[in-house]
C-alpha atoms as a PDB file:
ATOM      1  CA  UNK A   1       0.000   0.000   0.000  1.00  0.00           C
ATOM      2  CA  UNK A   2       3.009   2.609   0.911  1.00  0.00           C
ATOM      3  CA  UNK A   3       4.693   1.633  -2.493  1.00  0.00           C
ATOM      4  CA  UNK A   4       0.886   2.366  -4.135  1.00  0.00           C
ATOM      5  CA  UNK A   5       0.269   5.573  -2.327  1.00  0.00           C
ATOM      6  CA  UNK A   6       4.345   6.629  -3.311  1.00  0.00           C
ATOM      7  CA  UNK A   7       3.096   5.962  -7.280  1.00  0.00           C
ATOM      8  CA  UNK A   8       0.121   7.736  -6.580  1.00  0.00           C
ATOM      9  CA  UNK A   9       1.912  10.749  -5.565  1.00  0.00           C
ATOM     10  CA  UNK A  10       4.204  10.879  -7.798  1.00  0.00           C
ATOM     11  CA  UNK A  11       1.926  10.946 -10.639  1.00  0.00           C
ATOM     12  CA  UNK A  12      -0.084  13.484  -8.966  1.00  0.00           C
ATOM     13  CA  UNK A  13       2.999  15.663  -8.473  1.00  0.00           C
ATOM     14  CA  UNK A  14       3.902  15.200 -12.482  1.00  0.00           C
ATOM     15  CA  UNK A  15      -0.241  16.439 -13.595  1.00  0.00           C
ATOM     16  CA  UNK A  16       0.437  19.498 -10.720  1.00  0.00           C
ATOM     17  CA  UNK A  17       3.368  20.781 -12.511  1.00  0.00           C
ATOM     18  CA  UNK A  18       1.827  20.559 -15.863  1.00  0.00           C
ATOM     19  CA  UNK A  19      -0.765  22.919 -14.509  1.00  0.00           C
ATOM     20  CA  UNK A  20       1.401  25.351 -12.445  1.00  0.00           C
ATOM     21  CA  UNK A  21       3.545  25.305 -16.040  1.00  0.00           C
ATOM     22  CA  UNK A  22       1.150  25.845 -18.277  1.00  0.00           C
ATOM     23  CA  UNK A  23      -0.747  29.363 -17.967  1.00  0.00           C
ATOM     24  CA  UNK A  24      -3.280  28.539 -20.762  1.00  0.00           C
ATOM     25  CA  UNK A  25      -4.469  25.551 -18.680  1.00  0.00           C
ATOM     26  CA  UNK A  26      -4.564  27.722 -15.815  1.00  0.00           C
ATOM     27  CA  UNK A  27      -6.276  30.435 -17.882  1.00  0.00           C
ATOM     28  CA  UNK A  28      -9.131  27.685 -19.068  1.00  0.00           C
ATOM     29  CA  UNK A  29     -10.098  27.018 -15.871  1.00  0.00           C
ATOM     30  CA  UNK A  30     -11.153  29.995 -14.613  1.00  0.00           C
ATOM     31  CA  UNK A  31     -12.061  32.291 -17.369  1.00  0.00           C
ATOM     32  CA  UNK A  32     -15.006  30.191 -19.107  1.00  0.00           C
ATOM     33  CA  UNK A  33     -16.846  29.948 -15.587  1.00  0.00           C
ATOM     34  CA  UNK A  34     -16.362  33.683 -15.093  1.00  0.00           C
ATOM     35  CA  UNK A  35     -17.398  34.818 -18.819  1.00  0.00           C
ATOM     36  CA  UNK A  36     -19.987  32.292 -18.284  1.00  0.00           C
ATOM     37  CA  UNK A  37     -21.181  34.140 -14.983  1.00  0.00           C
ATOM     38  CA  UNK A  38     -21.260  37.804 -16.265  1.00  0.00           C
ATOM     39  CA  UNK A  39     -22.956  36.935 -19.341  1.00  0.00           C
ATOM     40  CA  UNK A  40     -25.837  35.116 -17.978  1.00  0.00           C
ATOM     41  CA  UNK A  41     -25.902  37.722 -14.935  1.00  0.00           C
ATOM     42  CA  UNK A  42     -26.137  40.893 -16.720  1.00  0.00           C
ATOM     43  CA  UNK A  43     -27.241  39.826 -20.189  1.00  0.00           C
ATOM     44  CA  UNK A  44     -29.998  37.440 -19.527  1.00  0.00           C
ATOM     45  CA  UNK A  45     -30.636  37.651 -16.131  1.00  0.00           C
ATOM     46  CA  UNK A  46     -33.001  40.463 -16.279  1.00  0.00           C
ATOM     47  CA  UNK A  47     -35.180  38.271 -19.122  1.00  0.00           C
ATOM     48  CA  UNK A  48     -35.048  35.333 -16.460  1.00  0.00           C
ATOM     49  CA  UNK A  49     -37.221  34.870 -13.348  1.00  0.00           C
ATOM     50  CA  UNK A  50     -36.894  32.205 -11.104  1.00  0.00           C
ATOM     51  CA  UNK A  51     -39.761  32.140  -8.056  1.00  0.00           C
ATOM     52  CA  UNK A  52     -38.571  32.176  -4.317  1.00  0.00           C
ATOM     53  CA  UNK A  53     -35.116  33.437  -5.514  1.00  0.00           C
ATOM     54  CA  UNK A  54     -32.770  35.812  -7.120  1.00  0.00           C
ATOM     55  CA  UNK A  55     -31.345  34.507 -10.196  1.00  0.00           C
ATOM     56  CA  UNK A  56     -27.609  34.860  -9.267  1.00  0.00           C
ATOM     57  CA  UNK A  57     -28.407  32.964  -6.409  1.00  0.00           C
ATOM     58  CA  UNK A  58     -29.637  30.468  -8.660  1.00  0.00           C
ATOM     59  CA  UNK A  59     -27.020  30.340 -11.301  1.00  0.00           C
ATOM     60  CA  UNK A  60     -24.057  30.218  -9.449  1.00  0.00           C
ATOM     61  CA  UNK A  61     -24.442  26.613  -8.465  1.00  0.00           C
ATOM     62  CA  UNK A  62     -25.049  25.933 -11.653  1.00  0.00           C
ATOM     63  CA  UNK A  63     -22.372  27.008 -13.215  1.00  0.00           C
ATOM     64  CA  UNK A  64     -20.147  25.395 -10.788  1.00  0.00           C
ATOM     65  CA  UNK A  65     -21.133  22.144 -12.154  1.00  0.00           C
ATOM     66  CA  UNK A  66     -20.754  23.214 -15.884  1.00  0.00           C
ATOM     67  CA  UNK A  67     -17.388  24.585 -15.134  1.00  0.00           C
ATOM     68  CA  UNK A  68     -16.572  21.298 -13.520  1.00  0.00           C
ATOM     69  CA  UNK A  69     -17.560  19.719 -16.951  1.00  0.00           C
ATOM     70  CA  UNK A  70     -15.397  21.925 -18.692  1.00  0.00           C
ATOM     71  CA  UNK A  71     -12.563  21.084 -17.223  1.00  0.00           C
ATOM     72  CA  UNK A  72     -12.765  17.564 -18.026  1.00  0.00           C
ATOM     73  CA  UNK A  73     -11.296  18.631 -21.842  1.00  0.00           C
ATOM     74  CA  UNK A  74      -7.892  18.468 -20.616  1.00  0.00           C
ATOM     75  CA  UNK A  75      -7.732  15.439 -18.835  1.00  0.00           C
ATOM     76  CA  UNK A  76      -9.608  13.496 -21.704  1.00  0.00           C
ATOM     77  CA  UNK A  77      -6.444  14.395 -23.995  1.00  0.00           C
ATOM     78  CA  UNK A  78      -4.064  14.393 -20.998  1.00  0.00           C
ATOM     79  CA  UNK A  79      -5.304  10.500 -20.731  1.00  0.00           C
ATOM     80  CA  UNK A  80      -5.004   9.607 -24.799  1.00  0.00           C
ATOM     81  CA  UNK A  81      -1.717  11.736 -24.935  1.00  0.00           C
ATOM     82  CA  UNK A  82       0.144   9.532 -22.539  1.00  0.00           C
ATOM     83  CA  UNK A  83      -1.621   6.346 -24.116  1.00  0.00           C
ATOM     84  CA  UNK A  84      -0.549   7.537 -27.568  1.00  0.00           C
ATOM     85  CA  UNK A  85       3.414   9.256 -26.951  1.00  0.00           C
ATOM     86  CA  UNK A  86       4.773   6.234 -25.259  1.00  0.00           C
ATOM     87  CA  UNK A  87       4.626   7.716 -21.448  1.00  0.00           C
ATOM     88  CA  UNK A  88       3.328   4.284 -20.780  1.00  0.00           C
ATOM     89  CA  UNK A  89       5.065   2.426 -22.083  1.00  0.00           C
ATOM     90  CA  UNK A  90       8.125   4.011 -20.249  1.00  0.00           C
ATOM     91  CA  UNK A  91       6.208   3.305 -17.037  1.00  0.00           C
ATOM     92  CA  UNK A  92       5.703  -0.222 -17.813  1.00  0.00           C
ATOM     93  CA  UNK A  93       9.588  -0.607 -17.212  1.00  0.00           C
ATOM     94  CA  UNK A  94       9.322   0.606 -14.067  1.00  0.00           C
ATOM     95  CA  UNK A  95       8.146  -0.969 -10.969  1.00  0.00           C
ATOM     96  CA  UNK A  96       5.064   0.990 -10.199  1.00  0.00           C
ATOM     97  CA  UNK A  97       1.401   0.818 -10.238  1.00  0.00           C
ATOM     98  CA  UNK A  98       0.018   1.515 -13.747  1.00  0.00           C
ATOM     99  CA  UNK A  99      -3.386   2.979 -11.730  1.00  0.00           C
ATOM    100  CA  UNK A 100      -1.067   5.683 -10.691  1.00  0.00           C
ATOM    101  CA  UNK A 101      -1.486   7.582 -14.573  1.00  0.00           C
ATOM    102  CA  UNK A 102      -5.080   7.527 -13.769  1.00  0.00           C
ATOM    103  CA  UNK A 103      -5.109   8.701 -10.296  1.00  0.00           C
ATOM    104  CA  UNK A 104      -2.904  11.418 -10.970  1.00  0.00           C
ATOM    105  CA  UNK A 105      -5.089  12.669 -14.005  1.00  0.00           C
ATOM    106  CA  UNK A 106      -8.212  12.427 -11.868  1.00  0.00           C
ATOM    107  CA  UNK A 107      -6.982  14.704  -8.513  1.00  0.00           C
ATOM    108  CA  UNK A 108      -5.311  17.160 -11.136  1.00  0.00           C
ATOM    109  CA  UNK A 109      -8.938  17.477 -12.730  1.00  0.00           C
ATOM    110  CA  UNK A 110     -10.096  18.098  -8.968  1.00  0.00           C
ATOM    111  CA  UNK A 111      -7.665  20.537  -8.378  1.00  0.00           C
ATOM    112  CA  UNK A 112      -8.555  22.629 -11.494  1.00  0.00           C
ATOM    113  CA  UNK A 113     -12.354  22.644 -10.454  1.00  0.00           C
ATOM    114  CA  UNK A 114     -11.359  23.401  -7.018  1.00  0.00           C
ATOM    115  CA  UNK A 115      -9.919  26.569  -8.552  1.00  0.00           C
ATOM    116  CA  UNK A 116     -12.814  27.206 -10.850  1.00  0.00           C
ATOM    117  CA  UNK A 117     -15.363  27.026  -7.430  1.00  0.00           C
ATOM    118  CA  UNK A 118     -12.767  29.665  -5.754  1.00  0.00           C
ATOM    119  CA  UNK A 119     -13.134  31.987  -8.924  1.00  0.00           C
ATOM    120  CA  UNK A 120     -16.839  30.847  -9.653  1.00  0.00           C
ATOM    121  CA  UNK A 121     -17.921  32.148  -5.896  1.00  0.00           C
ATOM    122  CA  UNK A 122     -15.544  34.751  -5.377  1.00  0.00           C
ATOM    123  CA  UNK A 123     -16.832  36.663  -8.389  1.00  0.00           C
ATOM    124  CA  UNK A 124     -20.148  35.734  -7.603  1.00  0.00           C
ATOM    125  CA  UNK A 125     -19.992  37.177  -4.604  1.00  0.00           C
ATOM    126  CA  UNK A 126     -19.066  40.398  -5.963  1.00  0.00           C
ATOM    127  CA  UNK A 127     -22.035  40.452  -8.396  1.00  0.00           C
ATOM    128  CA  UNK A 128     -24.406  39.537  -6.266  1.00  0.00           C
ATOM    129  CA  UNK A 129     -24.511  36.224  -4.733  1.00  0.00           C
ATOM    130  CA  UNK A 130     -25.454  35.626  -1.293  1.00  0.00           C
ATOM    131  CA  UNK A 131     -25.949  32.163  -0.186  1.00  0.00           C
ATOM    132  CA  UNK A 132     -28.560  31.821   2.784  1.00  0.00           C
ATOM    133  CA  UNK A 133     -27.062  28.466   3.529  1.00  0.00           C
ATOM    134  CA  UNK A 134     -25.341  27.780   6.928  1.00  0.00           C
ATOM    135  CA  UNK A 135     -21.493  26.056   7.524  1.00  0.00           C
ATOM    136  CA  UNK A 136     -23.310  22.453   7.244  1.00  0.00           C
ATOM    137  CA  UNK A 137     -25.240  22.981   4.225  1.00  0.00           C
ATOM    138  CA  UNK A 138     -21.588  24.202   2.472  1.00  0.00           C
ATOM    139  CA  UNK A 139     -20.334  21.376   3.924  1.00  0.00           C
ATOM    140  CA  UNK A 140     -22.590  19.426   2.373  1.00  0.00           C
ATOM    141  CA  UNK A 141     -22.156  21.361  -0.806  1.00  0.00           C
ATOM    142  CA  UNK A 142     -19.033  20.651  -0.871  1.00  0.00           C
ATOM    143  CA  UNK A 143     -18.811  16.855  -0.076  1.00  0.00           C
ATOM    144  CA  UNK A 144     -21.712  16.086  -3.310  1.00  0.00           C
ATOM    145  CA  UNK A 145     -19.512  18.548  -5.374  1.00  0.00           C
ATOM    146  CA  UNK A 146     -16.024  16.275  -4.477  1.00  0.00           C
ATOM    147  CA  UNK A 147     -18.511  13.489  -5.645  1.00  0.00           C
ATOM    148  CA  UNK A 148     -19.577  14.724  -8.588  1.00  0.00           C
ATOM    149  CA  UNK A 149     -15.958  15.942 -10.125  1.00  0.00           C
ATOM    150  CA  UNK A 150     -14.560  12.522  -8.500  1.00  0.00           C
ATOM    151  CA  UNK A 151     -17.163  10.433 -11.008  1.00  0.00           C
ATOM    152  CA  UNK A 152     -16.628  13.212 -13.948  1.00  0.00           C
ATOM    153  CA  UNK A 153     -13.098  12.873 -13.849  1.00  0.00           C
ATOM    154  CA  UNK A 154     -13.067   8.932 -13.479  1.00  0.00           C
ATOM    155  CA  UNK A 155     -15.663   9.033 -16.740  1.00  0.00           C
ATOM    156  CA  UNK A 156     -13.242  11.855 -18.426  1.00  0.00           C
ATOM    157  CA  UNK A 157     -10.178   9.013 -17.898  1.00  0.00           C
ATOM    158  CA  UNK A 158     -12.112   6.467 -19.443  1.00  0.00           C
ATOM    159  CA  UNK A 159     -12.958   8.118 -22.467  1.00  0.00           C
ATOM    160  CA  UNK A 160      -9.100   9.224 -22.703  1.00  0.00           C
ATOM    161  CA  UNK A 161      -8.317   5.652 -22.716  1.00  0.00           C
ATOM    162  CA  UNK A 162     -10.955   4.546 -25.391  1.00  0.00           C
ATOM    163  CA  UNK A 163     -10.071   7.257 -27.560  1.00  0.00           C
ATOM    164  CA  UNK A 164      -7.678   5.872 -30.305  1.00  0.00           C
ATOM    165  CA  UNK A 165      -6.105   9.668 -31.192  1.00  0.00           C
ATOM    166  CA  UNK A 166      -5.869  12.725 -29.036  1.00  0.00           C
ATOM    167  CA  UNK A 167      -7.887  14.659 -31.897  1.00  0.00           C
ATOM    168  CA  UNK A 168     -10.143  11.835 -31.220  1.00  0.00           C
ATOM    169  CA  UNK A 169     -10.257  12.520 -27.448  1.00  0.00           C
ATOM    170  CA  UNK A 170     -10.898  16.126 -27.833  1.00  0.00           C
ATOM    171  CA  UNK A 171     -14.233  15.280 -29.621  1.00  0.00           C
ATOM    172  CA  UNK A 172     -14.786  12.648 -26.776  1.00  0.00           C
ATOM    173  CA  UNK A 173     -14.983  15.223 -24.106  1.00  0.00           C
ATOM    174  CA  UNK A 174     -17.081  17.362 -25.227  1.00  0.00           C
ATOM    175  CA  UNK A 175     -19.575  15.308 -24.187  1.00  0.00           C
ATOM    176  CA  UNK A 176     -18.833  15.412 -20.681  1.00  0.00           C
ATOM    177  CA  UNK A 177     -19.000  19.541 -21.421  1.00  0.00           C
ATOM    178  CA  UNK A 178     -22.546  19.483 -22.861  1.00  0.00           C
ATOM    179  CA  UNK A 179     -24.244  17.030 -21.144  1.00  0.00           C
ATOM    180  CA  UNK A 180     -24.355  19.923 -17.737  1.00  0.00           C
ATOM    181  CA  UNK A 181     -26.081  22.046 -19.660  1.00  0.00           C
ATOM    182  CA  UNK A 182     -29.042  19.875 -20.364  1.00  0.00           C
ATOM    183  CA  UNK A 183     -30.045  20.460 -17.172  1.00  0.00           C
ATOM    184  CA  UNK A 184     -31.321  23.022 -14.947  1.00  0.00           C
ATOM    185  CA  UNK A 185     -28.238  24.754 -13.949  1.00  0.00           C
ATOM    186  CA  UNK A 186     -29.151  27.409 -16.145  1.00  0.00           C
ATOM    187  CA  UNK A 187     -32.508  28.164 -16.012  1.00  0.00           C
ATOM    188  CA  UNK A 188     -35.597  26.330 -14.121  1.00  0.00           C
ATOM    189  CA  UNK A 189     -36.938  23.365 -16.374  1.00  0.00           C
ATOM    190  CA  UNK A 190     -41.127  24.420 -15.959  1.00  0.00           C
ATOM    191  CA  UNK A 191     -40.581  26.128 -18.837  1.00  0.00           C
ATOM    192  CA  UNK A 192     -39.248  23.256 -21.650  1.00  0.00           C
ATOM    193  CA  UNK A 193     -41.589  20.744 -23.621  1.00  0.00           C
ATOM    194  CA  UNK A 194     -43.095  18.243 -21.691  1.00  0.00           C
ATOM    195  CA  UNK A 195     -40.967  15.592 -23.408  1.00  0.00           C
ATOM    196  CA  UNK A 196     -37.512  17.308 -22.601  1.00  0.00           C
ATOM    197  CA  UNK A 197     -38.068  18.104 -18.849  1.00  0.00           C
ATOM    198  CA  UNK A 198     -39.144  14.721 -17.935  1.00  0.00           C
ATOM    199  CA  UNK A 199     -35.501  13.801 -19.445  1.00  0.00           C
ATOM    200  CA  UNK A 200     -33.858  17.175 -18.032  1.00  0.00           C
ATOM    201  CA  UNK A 201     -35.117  16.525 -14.321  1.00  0.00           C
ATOM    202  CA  UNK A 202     -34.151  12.626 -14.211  1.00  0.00           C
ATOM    203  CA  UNK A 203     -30.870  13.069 -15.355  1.00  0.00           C
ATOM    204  CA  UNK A 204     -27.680  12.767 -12.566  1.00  0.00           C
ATOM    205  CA  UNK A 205     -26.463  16.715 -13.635  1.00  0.00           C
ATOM    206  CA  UNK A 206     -29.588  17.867 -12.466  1.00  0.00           C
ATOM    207  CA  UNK A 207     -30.762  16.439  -9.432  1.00  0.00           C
ATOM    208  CA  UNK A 208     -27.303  17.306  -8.405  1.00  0.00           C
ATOM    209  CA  UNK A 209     -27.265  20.966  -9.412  1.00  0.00           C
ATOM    210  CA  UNK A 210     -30.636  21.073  -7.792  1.00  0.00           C
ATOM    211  CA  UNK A 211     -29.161  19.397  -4.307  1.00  0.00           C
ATOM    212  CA  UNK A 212     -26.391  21.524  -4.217  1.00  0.00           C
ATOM    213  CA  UNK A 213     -28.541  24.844  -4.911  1.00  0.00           C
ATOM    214  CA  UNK A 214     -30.803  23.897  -2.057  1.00  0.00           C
ATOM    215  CA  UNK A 215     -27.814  23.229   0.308  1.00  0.00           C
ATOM    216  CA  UNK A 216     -25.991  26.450  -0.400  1.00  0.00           C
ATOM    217  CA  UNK A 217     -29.305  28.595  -0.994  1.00  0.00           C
ATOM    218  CA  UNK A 218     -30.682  27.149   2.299  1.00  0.00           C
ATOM    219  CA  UNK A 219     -33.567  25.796   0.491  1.00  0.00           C
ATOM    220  CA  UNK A 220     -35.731  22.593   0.577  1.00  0.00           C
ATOM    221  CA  UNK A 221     -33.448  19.824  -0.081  1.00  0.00           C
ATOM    222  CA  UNK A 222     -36.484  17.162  -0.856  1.00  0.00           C
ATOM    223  CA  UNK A 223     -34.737  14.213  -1.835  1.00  0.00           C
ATOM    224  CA  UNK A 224     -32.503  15.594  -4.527  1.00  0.00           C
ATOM    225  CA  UNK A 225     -29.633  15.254  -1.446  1.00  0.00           C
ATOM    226  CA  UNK A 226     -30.500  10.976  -1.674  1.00  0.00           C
ATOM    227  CA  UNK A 227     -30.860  10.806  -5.411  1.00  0.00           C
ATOM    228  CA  UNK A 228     -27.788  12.332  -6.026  1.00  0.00           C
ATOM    229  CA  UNK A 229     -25.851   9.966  -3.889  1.00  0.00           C
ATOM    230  CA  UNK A 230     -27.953   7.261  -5.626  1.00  0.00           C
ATOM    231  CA  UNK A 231     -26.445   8.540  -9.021  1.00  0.00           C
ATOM    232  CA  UNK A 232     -23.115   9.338  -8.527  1.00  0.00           C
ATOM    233  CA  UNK A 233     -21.656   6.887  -5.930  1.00  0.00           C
ATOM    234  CA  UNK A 234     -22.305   4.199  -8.337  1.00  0.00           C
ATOM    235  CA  UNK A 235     -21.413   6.344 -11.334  1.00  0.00           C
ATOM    236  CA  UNK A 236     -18.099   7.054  -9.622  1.00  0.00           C
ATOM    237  CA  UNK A 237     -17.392   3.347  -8.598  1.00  0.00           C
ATOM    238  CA  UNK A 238     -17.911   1.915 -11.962  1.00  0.00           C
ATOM    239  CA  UNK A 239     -16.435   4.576 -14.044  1.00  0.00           C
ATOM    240  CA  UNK A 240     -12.991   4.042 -11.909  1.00  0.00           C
ATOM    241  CA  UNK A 241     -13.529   0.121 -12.879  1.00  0.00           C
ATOM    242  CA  UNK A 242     -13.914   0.285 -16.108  1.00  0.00           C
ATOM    243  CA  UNK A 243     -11.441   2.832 -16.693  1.00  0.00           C
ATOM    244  CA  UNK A 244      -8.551   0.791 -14.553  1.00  0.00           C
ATOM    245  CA  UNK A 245      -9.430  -2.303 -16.475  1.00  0.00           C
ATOM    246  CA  UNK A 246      -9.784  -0.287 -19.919  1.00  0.00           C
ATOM    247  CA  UNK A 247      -6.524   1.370 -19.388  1.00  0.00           C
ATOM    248  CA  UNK A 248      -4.428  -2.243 -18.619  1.00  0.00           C
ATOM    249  CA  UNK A 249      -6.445  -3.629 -21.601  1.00  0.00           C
ATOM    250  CA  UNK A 250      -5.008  -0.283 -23.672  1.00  0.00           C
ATOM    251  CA  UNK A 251      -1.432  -0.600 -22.011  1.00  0.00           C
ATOM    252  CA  UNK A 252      -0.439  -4.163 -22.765  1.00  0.00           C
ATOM    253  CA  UNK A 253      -1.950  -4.086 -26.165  1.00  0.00           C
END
């Protein structure tokens, strides 16, 4: 386990300094969520009306998850880059856990988020936003959010390892960027075709986004706090599976 946790680390260490390296990454992480948030708070905000609520105070958990979504991009190609340049191969020669590439994609994915929710709230706060939620319901926040980019990530490293090119991979994530928006992080869903809110309300994004806006809003939480757990824990679980077992499958080809 100390030799695993030493691979893990090491790994980890090698995705941090690609991000501390690289200012574009750096500047991707933060300034879609904040263009994101003034355009939506100032442009359409006034044309939006949400009941019980001010619509910054609605949108700014939203975007948290999209912004978490976008940030999968990187670590889609990060995955297929090191499948396709040989980076694994190298490790294969070495005595160390092949997991570890994974890992270390995944928690560098976290840590970008984590910087997106600092910029995400910080600006929100300045615009507007003013959570009625107390230290717990943050807390809580915070734990379905770790969740929710833990199973993102785990699903972007498993599309990095199907992807056969990293042009290929690139076009694989977006899905992971879209698939937030179909949801009602942006705008309440009583207003879409019958058809398309019956999908939009039973889908994992949402009844996340909607959790986590009740928690930090102070809100009814209803059972949007169980259903997420219902969706994502198992999302999370296999998506690390499959990937592990995808990636060996991809490494001794």
């Amino acid at each position: 386990m100390s030799l695993l946790l030493s691979d893990w680390r090491v790994l980890i260490g090698r995705n941090v300094k690609h991000i501390t390296r690289n200012p574009e990454m750096l500047f991707q992480a933060v300034s879609l969520p904040i263009v994101l948030l003034l355009l939506f708070r100032f442009m359409f905000g006034g044309a939006i009306t949400v009941p019980g609520m001010a619509y910054i105070d609605y949108l700014v958990p939203g975007l948290v998850v999209i912004s978490i979504g976008f940030n999968t991009t990187t670590t889609v190609v990060g995955v297929a880059a090191d499948l396709t340049n040989g980076l694994v191969e190298r490790l294969r020669s070495m005595p160390m856990s092949g997991s570890a590439v994974l890992v270390g994609h995944v928690a560098s994915g976290m840590l970008r988020s984590a910087l997106s929710l600092v910029v995400m709230v910080g600006v929100g706060l300045l615009v507007g936003f003013r959570p009625a939620g107390g230290v717990l319901g943050w807390l809580a926040a915070l734990g379905l959010l770790t969740l929710f980019a833990t199973g993102v990530f785990w699903l972007a490293t498993l599309l990095g390892t199907i992807a056969r090119t990293i042009e290929g991979a690139s076009g694989l994530g977006m899905i992971l960027v879209f698939v937030p928006y179909a949801s009602s992080a942006l705008v309440p869903t009583d207003s879409m075709p019958l058809v398309l809110r019956v999908v939009v309300d039973n889908q994992p994004v949402t009844v996340l986004i909607d959790a986590v806006r009740a928690l930090l809003n102070g809100t009814d939480l209803g059972a949007t706090g169980w259903l997420a757990l219902a969706w994502w824990v198992p999302i999370t679980v296999l998506s690390a599976v499959f990937t592990v077992r995808k990636f060996h499958q991809r490494a001794m080809a």
